[in-house]
N, C-alpha and C. Protein backbone atom coordinates (compact mmCIF):
# COMPACT_ATOMS: atom_id res chain seq x y z
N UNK A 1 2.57 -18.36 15.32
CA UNK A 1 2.20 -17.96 13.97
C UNK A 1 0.87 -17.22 14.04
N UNK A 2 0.90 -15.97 13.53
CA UNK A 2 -0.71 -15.29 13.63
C UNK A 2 -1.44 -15.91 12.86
N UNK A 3 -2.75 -15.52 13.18
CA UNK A 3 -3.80 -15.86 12.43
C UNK A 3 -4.25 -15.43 11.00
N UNK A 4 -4.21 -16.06 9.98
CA UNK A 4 -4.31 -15.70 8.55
C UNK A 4 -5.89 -15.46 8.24
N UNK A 5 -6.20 -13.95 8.20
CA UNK A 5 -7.54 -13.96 7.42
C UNK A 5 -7.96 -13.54 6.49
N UNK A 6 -7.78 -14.33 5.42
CA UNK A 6 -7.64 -13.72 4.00
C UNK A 6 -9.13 -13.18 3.50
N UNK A 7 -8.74 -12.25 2.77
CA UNK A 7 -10.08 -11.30 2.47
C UNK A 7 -10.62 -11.29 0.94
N UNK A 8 -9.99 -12.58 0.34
CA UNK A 8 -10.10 -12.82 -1.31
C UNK A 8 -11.80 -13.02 -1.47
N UNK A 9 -12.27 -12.24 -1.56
CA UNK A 9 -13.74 -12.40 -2.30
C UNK A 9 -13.72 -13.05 -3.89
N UNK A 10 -14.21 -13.77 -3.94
CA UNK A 10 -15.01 -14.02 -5.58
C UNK A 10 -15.85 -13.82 -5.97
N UNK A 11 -16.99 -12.89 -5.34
CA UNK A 11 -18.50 -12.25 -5.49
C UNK A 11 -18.48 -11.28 -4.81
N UNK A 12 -19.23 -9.87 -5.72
CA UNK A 12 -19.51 -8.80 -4.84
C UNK A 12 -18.55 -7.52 -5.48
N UNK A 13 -19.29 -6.36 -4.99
CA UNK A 13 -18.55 -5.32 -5.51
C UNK A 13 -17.14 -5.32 -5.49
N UNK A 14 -16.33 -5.80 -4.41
CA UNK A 14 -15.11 -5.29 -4.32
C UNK A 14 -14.33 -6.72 -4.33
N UNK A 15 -14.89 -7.63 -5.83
CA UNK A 15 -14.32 -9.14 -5.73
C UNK A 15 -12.75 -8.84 -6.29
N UNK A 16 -12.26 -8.11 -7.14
CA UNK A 16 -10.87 -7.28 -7.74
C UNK A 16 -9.99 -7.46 -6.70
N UNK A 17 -10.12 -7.59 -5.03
CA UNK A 17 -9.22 -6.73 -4.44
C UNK A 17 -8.57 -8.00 -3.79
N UNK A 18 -7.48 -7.78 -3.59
CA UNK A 18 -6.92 -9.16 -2.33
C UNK A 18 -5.60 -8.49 -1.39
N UNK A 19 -6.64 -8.63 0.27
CA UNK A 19 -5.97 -8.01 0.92
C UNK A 19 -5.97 -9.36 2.28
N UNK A 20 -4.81 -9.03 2.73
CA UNK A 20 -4.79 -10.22 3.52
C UNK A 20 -4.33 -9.81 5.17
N UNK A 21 -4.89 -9.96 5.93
CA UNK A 21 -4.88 -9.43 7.57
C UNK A 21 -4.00 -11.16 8.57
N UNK A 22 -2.65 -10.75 8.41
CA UNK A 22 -1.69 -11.60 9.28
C UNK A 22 -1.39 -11.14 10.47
N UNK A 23 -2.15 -9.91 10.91
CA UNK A 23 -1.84 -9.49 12.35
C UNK A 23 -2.77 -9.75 13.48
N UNK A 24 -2.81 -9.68 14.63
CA UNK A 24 -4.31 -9.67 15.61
C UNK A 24 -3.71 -8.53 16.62
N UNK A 25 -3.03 -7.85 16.83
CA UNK A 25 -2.30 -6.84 17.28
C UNK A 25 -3.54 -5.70 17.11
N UNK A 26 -3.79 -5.20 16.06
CA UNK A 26 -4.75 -4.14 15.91
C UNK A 26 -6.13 -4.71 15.38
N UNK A 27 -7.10 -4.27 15.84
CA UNK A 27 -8.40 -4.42 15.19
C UNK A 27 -8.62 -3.41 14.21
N UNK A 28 -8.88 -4.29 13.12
CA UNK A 28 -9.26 -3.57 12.05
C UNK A 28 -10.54 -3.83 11.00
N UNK A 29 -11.26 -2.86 10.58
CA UNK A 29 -12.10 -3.19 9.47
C UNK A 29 -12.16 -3.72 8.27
N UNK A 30 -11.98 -4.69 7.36
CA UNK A 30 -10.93 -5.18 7.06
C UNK A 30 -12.07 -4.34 5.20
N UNK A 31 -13.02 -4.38 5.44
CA UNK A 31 -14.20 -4.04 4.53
C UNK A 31 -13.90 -2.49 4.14
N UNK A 32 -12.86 -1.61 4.96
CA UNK A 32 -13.15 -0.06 4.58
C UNK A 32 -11.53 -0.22 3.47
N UNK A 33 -10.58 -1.31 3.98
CA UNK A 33 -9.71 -1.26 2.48
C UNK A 33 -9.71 -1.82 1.24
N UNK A 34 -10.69 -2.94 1.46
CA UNK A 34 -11.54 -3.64 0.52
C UNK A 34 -12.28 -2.30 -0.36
N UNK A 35 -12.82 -1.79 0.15
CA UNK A 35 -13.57 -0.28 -0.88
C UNK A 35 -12.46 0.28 -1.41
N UNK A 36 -11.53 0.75 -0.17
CA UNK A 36 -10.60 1.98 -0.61
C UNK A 36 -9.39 1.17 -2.11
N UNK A 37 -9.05 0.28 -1.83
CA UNK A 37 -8.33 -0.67 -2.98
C UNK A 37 -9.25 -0.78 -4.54
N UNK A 38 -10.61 -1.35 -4.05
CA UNK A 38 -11.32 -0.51 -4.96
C UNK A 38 -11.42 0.39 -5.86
N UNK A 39 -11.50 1.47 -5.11
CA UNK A 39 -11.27 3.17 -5.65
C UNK A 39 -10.16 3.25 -6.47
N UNK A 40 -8.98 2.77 -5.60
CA UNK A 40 -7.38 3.18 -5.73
C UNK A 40 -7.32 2.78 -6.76
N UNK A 41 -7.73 1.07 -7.27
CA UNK A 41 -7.39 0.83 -8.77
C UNK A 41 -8.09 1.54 -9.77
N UNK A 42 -9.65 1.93 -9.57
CA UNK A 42 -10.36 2.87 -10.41
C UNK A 42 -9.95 3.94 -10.55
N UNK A 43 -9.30 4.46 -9.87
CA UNK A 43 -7.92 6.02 -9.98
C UNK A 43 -7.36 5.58 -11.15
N UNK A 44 -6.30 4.77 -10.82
CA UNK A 44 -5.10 4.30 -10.99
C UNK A 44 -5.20 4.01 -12.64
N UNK A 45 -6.49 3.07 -12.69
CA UNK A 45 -6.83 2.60 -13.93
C UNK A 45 -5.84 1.18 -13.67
N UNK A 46 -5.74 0.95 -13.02
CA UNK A 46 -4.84 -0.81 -13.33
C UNK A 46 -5.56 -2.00 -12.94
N UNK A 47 -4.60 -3.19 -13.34
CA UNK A 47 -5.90 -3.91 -13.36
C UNK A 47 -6.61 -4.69 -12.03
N UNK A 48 -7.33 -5.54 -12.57
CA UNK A 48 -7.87 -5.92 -10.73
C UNK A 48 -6.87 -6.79 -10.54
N UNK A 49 -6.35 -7.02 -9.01
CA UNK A 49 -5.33 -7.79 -8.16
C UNK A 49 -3.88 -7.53 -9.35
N UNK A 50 -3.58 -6.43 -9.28
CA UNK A 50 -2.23 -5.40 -9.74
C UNK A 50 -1.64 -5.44 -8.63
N UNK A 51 -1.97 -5.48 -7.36
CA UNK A 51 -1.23 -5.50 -6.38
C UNK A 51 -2.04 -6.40 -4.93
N UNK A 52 -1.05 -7.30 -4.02
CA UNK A 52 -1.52 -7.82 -3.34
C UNK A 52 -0.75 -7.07 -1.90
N UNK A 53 -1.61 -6.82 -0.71
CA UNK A 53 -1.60 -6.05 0.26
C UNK A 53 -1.94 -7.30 1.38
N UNK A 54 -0.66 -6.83 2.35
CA UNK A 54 -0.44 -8.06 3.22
C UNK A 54 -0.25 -7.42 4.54
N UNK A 55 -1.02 -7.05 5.21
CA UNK A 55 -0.82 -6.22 7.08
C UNK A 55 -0.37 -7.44 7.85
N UNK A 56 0.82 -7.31 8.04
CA UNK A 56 1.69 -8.20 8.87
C UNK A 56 1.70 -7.26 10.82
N UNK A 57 2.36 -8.36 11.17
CA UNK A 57 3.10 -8.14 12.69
C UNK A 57 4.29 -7.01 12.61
N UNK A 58 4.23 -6.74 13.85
CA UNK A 58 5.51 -5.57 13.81
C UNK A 58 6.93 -6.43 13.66
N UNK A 59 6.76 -7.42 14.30
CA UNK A 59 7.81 -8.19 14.23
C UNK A 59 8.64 -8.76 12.77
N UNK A 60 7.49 -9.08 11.91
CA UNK A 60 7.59 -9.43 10.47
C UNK A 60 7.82 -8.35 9.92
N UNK A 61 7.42 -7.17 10.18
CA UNK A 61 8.04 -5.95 8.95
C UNK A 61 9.57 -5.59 9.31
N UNK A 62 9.75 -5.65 10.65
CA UNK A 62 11.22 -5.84 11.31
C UNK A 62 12.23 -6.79 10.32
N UNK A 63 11.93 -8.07 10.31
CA UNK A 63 12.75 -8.92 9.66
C UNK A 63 12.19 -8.34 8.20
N UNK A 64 11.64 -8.36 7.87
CA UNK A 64 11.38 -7.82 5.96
C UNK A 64 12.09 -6.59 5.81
N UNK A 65 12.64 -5.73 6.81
CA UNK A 65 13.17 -3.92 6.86
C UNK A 65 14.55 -4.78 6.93
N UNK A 66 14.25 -5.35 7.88
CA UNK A 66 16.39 -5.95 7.97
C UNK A 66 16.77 -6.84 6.71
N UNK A 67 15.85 -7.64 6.58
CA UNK A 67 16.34 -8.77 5.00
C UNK A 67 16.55 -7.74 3.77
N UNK A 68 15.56 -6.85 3.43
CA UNK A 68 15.23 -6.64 2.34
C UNK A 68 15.94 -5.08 2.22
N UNK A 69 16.26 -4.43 3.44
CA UNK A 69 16.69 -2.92 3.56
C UNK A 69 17.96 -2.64 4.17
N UNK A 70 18.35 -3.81 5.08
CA UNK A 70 19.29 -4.19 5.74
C UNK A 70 18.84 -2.67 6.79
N UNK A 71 18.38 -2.75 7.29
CA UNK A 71 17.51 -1.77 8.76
C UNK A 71 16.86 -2.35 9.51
N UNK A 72 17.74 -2.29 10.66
CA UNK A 72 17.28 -3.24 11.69
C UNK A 72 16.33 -2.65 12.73
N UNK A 73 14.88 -2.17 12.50
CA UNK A 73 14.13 -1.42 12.73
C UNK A 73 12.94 -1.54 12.02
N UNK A 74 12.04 -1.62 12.40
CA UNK A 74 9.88 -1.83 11.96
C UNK A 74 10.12 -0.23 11.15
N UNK A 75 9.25 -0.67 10.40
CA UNK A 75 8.84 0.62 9.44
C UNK A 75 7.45 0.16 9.45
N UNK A 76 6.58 1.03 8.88
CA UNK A 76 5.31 1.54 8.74
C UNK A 76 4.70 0.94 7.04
N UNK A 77 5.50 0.55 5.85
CA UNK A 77 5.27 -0.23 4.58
C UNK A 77 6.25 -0.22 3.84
N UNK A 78 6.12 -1.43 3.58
CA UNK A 78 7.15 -1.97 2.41
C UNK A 78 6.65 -2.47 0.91
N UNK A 79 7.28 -1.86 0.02
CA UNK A 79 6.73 -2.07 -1.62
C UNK A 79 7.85 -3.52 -1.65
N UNK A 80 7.38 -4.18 -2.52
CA UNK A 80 7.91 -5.54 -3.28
C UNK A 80 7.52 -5.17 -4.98
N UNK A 81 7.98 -4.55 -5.83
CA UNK A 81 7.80 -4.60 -7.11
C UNK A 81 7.93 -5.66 -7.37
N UNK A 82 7.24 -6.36 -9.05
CA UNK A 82 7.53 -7.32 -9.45
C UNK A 82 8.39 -7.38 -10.46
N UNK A 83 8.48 -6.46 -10.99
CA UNK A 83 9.65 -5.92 -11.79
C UNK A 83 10.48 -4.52 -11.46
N UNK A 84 11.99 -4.74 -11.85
CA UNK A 84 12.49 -3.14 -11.61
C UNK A 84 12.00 -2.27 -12.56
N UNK A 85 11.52 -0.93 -11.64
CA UNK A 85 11.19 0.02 -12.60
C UNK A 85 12.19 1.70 -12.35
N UNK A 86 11.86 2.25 -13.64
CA UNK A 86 12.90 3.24 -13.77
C UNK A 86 11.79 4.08 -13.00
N UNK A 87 12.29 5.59 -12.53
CA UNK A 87 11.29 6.71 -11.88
C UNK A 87 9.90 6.70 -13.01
N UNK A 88 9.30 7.21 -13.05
CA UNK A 88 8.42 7.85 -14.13
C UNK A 88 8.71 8.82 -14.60
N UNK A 89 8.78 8.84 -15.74
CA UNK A 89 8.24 11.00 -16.03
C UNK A 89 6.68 11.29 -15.83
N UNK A 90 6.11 10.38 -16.33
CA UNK A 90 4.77 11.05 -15.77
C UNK A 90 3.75 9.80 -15.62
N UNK A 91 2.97 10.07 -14.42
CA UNK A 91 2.15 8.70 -13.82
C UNK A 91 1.15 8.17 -14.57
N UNK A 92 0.95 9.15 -15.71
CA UNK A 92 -0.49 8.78 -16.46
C UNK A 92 0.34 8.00 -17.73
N UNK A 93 1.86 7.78 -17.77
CA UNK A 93 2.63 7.34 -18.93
C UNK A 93 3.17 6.12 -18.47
N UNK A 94 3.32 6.23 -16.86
CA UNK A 94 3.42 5.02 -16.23
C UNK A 94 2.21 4.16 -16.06
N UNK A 95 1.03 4.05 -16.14
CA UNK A 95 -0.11 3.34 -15.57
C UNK A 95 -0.35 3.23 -17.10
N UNK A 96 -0.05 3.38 -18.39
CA UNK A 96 -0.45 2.90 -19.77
C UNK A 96 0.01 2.25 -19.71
N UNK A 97 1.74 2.04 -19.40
CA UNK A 97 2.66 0.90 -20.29
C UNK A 97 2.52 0.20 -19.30
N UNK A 98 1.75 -0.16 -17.72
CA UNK A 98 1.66 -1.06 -16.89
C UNK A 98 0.13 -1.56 -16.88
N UNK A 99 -0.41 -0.82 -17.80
CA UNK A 99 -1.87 -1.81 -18.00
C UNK A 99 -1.95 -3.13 -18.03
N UNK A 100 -2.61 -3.70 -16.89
CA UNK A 100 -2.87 -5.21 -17.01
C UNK A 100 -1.90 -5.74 -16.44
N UNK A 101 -0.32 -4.97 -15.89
CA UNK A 101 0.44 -5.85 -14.87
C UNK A 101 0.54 -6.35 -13.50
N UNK A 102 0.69 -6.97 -13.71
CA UNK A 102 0.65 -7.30 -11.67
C UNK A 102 2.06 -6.62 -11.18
N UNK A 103 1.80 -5.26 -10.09
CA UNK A 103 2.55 -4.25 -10.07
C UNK A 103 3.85 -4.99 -8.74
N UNK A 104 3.04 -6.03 -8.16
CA UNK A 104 4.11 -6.55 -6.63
C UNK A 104 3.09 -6.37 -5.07
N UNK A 105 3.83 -6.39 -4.29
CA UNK A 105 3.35 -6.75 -2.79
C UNK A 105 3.65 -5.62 -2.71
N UNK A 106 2.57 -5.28 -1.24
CA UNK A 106 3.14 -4.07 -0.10
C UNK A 106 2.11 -4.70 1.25
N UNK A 107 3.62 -4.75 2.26
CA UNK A 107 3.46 -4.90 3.19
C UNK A 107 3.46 -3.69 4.45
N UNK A 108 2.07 -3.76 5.11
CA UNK A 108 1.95 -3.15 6.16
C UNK A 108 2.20 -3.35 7.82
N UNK A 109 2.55 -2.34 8.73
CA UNK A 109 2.48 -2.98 9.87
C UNK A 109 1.05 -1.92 10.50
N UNK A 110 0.02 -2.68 10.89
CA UNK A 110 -0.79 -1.62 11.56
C UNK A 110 -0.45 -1.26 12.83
N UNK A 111 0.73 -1.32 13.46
CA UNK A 111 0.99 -1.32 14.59
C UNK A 111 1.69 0.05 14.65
N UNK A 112 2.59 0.38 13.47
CA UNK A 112 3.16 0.96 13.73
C UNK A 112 2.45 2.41 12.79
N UNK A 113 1.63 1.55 11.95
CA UNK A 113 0.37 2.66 11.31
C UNK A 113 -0.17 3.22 12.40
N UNK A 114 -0.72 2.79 13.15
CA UNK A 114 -1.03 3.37 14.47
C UNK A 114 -0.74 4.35 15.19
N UNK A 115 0.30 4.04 15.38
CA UNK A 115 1.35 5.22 16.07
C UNK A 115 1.59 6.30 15.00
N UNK A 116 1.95 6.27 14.14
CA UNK A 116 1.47 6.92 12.87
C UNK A 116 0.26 7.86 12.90
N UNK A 117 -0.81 7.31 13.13
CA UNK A 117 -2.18 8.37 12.94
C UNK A 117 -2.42 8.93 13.84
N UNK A 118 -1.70 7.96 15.30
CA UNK A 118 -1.60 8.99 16.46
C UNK A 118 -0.90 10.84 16.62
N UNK A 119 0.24 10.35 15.92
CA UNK A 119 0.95 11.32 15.67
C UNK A 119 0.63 12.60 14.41
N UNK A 120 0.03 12.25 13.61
CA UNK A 120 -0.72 13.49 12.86
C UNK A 120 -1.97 13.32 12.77
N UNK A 121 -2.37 12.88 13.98
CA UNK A 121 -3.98 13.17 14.20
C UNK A 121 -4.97 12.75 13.21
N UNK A 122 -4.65 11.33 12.10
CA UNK A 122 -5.45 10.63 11.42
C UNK A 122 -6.03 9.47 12.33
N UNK A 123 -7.05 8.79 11.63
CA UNK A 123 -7.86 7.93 12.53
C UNK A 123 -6.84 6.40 11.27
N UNK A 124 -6.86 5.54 12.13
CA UNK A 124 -6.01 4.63 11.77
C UNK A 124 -6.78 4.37 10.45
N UNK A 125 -8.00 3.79 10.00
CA UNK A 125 -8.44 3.75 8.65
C UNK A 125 -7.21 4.32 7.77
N UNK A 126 -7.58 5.76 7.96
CA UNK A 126 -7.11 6.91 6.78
C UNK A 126 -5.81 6.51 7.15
N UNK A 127 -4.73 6.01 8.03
CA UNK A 127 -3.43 6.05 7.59
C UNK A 127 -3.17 5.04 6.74
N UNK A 128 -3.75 4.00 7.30
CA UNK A 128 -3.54 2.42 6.19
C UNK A 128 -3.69 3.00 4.91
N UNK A 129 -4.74 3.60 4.29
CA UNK A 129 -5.03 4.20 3.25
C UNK A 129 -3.73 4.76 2.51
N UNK A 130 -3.78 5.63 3.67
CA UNK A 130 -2.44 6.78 2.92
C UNK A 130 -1.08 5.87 2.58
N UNK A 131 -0.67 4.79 3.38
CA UNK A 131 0.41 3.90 3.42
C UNK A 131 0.21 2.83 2.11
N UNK A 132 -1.37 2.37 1.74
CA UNK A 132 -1.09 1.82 0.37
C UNK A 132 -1.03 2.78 -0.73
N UNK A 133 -1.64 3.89 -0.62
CA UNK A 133 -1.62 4.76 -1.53
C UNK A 133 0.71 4.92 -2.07
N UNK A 134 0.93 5.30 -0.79
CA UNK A 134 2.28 5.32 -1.03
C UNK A 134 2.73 3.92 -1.51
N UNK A 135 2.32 2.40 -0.78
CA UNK A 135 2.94 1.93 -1.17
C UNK A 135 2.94 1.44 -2.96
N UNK A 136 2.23 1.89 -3.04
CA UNK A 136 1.27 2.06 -5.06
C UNK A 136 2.57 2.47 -5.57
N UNK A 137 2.54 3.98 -5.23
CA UNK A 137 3.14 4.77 -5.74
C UNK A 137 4.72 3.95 -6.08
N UNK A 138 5.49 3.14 -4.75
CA UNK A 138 6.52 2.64 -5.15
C UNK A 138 6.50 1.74 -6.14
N UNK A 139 5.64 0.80 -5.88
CA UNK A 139 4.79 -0.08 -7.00
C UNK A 139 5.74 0.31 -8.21
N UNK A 140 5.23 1.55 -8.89
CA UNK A 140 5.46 2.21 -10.01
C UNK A 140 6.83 3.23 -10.60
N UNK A 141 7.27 2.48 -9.43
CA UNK A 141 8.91 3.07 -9.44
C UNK A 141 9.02 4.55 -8.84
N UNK A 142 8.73 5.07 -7.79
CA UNK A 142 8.39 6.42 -7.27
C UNK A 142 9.62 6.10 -6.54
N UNK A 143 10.32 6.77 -5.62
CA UNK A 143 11.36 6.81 -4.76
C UNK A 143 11.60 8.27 -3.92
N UNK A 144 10.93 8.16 -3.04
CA UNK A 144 10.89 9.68 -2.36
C UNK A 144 12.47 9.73 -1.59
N UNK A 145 13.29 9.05 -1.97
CA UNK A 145 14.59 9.12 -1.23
C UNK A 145 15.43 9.89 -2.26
N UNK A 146 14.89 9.80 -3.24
CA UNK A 146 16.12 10.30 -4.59
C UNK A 146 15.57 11.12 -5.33
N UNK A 147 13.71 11.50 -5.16
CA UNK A 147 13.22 11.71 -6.51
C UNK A 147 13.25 13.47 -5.93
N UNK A 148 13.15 14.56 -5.22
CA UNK A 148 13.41 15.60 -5.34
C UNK A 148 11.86 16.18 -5.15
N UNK A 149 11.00 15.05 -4.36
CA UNK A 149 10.08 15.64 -3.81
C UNK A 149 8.48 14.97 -4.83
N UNK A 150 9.12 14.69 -5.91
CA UNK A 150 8.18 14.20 -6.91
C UNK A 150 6.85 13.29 -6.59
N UNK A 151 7.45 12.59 -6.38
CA UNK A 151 6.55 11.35 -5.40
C UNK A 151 5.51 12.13 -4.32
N UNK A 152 6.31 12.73 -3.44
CA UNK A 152 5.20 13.71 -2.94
C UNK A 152 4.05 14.40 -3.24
N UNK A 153 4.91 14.81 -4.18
CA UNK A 153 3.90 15.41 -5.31
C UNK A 153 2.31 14.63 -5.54
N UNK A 154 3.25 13.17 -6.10
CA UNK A 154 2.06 12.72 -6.74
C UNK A 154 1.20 12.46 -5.61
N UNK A 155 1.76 11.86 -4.71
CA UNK A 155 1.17 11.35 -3.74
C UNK A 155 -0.24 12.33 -2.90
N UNK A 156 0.45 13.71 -2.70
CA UNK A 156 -0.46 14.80 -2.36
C UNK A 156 -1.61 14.52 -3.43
N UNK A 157 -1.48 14.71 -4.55
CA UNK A 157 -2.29 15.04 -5.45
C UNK A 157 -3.70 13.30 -5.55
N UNK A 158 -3.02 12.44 -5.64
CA UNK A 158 -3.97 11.69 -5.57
C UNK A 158 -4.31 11.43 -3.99
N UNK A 159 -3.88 11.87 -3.15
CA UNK A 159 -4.64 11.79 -1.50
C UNK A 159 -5.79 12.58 -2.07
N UNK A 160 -5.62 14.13 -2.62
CA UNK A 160 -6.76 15.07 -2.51
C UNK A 160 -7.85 13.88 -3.32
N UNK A 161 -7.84 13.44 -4.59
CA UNK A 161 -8.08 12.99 -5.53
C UNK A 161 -9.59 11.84 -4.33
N UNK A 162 -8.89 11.09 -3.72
CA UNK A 162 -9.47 9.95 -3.22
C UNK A 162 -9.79 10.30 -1.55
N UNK A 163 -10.10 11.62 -1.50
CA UNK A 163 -10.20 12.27 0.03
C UNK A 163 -9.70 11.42 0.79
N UNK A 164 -7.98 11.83 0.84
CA UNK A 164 -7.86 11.20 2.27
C UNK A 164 -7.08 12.62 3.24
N UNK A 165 -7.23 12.83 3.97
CA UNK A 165 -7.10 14.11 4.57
C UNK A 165 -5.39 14.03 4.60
């Protein structure tokens, strides 16, 4: 069983955020997503702990891709909504009528984030970033499998928004 190091502050700038590190596979800063979660909800406008962020083992996103996707294969993040949501028409119409909800889980693997930033030349920070940023986005009912590029969209647009390259 890995080691659980939960990052729930109750004092301090970034007491809002709850991110939880179940892996020892990658070393990570655990303080630069603590800020960036931060930010993301001050974007976002939602409320504090709207979403709880869980960096698991490669092994655990494996079984969560096969239980939950039936894909028997590690992926890079997984959204858990807490409710079903329809697409959006527009994100600033979605983040009103979700004011104050707790949006669901997203699970990361930094392992395979890794390999990830290797491959388009981000520094692992900025991919984790980019991977909750997306996993937000599903959060809120986004679906880059069906939506016709939309999600992309948004997604580009708030990367520029919150500099992430």
């Amino acid at each position: 069983m890995p080691a659980k190091r939960s990052m729930r502050r109750k004092h301090g700038p970034h007491a809002d955020i709850t991110i939880e590190n179940c892996q020892r596979a990658v070393r990570l800063q655990m303080v630069v997503f603590e800020r960036f979660l931060h930010n993301l909800r001050r974007e976002l406008g939602v409320a504090p702990n709207a979403a709880f962020v869980r960096l698991v083992t490669d092994s655990e996103m494996a079984r969560l891709n096969a239980t939950f996707r039936k894909k028997r294969k590690t992926t890079d993040v997984l959204s858990f909504p807490s409710d079903a949501r329809s697409r959006p028409v527009r994100l600033q119409t979605r983040l009103k009528s979700l004011r104050g909800a707790f949006l669901g889980d997203i699970a990361i693997s930094p392992v395979v984030a890794r390999r990830n930033a290797e491959w388009f030349g981000r520094s692992l920070e900025n991919e984790i970033c980019i991977l909750i940023v997306h996993g937000f986005l599903h959060l809120l009912g986004y679906d880059h499998e069906t939506d016709r590029g939309e999600m992309e969209r948004v997604e580009q647009k708030l990367r520029r928004r919150l500099r992430l390259v």
